[in-house]
C-alpha atoms as a PDB file:
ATOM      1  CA  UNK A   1      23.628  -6.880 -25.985  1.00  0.00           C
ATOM      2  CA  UNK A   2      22.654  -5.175 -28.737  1.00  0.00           C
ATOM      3  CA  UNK A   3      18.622  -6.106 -30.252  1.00  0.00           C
ATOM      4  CA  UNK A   4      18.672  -8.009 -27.241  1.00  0.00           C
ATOM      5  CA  UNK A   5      15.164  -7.927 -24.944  1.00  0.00           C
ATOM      6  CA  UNK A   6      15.565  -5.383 -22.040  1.00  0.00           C
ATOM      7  CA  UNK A   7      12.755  -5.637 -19.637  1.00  0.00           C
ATOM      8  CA  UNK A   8      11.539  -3.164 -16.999  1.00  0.00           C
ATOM      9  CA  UNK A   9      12.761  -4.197 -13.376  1.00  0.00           C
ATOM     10  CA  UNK A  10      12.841  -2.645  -9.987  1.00  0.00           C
ATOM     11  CA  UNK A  11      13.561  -3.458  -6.553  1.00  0.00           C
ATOM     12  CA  UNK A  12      10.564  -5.622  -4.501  1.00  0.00           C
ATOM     13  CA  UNK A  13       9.835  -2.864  -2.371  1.00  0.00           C
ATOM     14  CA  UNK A  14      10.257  -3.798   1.600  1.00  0.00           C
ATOM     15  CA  UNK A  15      13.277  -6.433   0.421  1.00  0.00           C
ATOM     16  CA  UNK A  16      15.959  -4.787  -1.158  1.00  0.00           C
ATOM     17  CA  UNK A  17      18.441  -5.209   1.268  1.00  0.00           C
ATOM     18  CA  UNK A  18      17.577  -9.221  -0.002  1.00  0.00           C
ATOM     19  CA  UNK A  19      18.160  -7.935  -3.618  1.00  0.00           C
ATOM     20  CA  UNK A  20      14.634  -9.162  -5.067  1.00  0.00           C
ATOM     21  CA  UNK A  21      13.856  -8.003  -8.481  1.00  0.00           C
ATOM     22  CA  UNK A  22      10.725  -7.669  -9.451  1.00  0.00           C
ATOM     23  CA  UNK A  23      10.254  -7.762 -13.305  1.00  0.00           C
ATOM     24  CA  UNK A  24       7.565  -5.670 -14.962  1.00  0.00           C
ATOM     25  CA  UNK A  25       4.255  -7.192 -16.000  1.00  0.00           C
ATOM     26  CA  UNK A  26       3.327  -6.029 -19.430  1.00  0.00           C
ATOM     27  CA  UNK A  27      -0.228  -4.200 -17.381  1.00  0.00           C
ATOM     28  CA  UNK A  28       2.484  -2.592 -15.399  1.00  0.00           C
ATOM     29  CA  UNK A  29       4.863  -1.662 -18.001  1.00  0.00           C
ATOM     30  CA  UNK A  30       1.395  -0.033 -19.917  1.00  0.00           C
ATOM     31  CA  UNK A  31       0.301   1.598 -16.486  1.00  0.00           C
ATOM     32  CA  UNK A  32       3.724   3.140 -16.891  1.00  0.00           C
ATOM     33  CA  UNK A  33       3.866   4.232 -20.587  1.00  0.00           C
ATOM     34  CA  UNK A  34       0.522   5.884 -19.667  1.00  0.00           C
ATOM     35  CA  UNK A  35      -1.199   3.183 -21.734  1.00  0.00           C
ATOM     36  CA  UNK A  36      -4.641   1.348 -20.965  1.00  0.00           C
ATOM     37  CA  UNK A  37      -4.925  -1.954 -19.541  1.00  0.00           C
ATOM     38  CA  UNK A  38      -4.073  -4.567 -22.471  1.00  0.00           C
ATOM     39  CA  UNK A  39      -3.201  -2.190 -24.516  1.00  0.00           C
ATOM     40  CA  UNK A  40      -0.398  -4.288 -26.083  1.00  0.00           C
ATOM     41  CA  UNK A  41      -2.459  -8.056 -25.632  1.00  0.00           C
ATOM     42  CA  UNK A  42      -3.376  -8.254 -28.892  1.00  0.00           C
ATOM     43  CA  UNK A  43      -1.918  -7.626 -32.836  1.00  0.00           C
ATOM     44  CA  UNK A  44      -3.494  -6.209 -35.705  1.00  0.00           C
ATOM     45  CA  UNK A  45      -4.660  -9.007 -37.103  1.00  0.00           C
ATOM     46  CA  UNK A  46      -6.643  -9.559 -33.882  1.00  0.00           C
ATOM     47  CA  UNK A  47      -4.627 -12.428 -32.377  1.00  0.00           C
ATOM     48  CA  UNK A  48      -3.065 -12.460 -28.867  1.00  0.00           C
ATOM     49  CA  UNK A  49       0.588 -11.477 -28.335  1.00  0.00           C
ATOM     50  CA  UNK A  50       3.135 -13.032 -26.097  1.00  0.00           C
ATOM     51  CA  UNK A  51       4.211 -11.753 -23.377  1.00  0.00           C
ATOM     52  CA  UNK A  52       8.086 -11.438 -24.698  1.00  0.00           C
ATOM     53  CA  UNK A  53       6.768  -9.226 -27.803  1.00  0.00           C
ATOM     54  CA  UNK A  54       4.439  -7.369 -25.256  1.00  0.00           C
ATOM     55  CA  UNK A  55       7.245  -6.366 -23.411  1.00  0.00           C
ATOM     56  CA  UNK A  56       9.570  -5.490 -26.434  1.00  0.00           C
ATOM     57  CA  UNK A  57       6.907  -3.421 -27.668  1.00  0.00           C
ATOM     58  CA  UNK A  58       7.030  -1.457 -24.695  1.00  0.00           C
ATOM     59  CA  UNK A  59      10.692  -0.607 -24.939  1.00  0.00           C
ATOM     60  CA  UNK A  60      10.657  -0.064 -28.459  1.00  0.00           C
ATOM     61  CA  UNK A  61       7.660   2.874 -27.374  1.00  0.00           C
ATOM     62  CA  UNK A  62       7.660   6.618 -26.188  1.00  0.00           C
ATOM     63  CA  UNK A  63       5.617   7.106 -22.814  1.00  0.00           C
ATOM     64  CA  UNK A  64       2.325   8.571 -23.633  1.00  0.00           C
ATOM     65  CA  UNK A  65       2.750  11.720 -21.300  1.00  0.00           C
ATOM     66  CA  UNK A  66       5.954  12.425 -22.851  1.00  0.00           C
ATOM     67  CA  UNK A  67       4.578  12.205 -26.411  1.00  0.00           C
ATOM     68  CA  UNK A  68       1.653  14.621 -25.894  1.00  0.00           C
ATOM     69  CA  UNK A  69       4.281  17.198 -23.990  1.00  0.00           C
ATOM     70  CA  UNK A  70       6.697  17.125 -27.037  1.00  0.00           C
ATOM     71  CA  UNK A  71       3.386  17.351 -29.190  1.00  0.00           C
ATOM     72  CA  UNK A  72       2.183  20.441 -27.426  1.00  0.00           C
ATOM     73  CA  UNK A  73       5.507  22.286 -28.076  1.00  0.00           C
ATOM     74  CA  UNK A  74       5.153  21.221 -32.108  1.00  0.00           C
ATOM     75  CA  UNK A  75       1.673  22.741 -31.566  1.00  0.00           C
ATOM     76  CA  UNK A  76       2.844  26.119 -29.944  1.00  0.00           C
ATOM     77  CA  UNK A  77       5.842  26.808 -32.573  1.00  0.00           C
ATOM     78  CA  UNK A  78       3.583  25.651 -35.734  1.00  0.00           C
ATOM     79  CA  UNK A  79       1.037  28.476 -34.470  1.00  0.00           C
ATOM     80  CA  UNK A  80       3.866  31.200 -33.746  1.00  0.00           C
ATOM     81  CA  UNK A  81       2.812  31.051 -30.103  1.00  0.00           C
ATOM     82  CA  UNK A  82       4.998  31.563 -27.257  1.00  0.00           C
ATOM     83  CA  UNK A  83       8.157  29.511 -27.717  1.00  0.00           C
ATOM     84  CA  UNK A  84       7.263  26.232 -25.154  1.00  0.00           C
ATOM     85  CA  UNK A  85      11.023  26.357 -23.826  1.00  0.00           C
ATOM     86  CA  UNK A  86       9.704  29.565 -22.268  1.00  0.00           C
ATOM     87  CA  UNK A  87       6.428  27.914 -20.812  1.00  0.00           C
END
Protein backbone atom coordinates (compact mmCIF):
# COMPACT_ATOMS: atom_id res chain seq x y z
CA UNK A 1 0.00 0.00 0.00
CA UNK A 2 1.24 2.97 -1.03
CA UNK A 3 2.22 5.86 2.15
CA UNK A 4 1.36 2.99 4.08
CA UNK A 5 3.81 2.19 7.38
CA UNK A 6 6.38 -0.57 6.46
CA UNK A 7 8.21 -1.75 9.46
CA UNK A 8 11.51 -3.65 9.74
CA UNK A 9 10.89 -7.50 10.46
CA UNK A 10 12.94 -10.62 10.49
CA UNK A 11 12.72 -14.10 11.41
CA UNK A 12 13.00 -14.94 15.54
CA UNK A 13 16.15 -16.55 15.14
CA UNK A 14 16.12 -20.41 16.51
CA UNK A 15 12.10 -20.54 15.37
CA UNK A 16 11.67 -20.04 11.91
CA UNK A 17 10.62 -23.23 10.96
CA UNK A 18 7.48 -21.86 13.55
CA UNK A 19 7.36 -18.69 11.31
CA UNK A 20 7.84 -16.06 14.29
CA UNK A 21 8.38 -12.57 13.23
CA UNK A 22 10.06 -10.48 15.15
CA UNK A 23 9.30 -6.74 14.44
CA UNK A 24 12.02 -4.12 14.82
CA UNK A 25 12.25 -1.97 17.92
CA UNK A 26 12.86 1.60 16.97
CA UNK A 27 16.71 1.09 19.24
CA UNK A 28 17.08 -1.71 16.81
CA UNK A 29 15.98 -0.17 13.70
CA UNK A 30 18.66 2.96 14.86
CA UNK A 31 21.39 0.25 15.77
CA UNK A 32 20.77 -0.61 12.14
CA UNK A 33 20.70 2.79 10.33
CA UNK A 34 24.02 3.25 12.21
CA UNK A 35 22.21 5.72 14.48
CA UNK A 36 22.69 6.25 18.39
CA UNK A 37 20.48 4.93 20.91
CA UNK A 38 17.19 7.24 20.91
CA UNK A 39 18.19 8.88 18.28
CA UNK A 40 14.63 9.21 16.88
CA UNK A 41 12.73 9.45 20.75
CA UNK A 42 12.27 12.81 20.62
CA UNK A 43 11.07 15.93 17.99
CA UNK A 44 12.37 19.23 17.55
CA UNK A 45 10.35 20.87 19.64
CA UNK A 46 11.70 18.62 22.41
CA UNK A 47 8.67 16.37 22.95
CA UNK A 48 8.67 12.54 22.80
CA UNK A 49 7.69 10.70 19.59
CA UNK A 50 5.63 7.62 19.19
CA UNK A 51 6.77 4.74 18.42
CA UNK A 52 4.69 4.51 14.89
CA UNK A 53 6.44 7.95 13.72
CA UNK A 54 9.79 6.53 15.18
CA UNK A 55 9.59 3.80 13.00
CA UNK A 56 8.36 5.75 9.84
CA UNK A 57 11.15 7.96 10.33
CA UNK A 58 13.41 5.22 9.97
CA UNK A 59 12.14 4.10 6.61
CA UNK A 60 11.75 7.39 5.30
CA UNK A 61 15.98 7.60 6.23
CA UNK A 62 19.33 6.62 4.43
CA UNK A 63 21.61 4.28 6.69
CA UNK A 64 24.33 6.33 8.14
CA UNK A 65 27.24 4.11 6.68
CA UNK A 66 25.78 4.36 3.37
CA UNK A 67 25.46 8.17 3.52
CA UNK A 68 29.09 8.87 4.52
CA UNK A 69 30.28 6.20 1.59
CA UNK A 70 28.23 8.11 -1.11
CA UNK A 71 29.63 11.35 0.67
CA UNK A 72 33.21 10.27 0.33
CA UNK A 73 32.83 9.68 -3.46
CA UNK A 74 31.17 13.51 -3.75
CA UNK A 75 34.36 14.37 -1.80
CA UNK A 76 36.91 12.53 -4.16
CA UNK A 77 35.28 13.86 -7.62
CA UNK A 78 34.75 17.60 -6.15
CA UNK A 79 38.69 17.48 -5.45
CA UNK A 80 39.62 15.83 -8.97
CA UNK A 81 40.92 12.85 -7.01
CA UNK A 82 40.89 9.41 -8.15
CA UNK A 83 37.45 8.58 -9.53
CA UNK A 84 35.84 6.44 -6.22
CA UNK A 85 34.30 3.80 -8.78
CA UNK A 86 37.99 2.95 -9.16
CA UNK A 87 38.70 2.79 -5.28
Amino acid sequence: MAGGLTVFALWREGREAEGVITWLTPTEGERAMGLPDGWTAFGHDGRPVSVRARQKALGNSIALPCAEYIMAGVKEELKGGKPYSDI
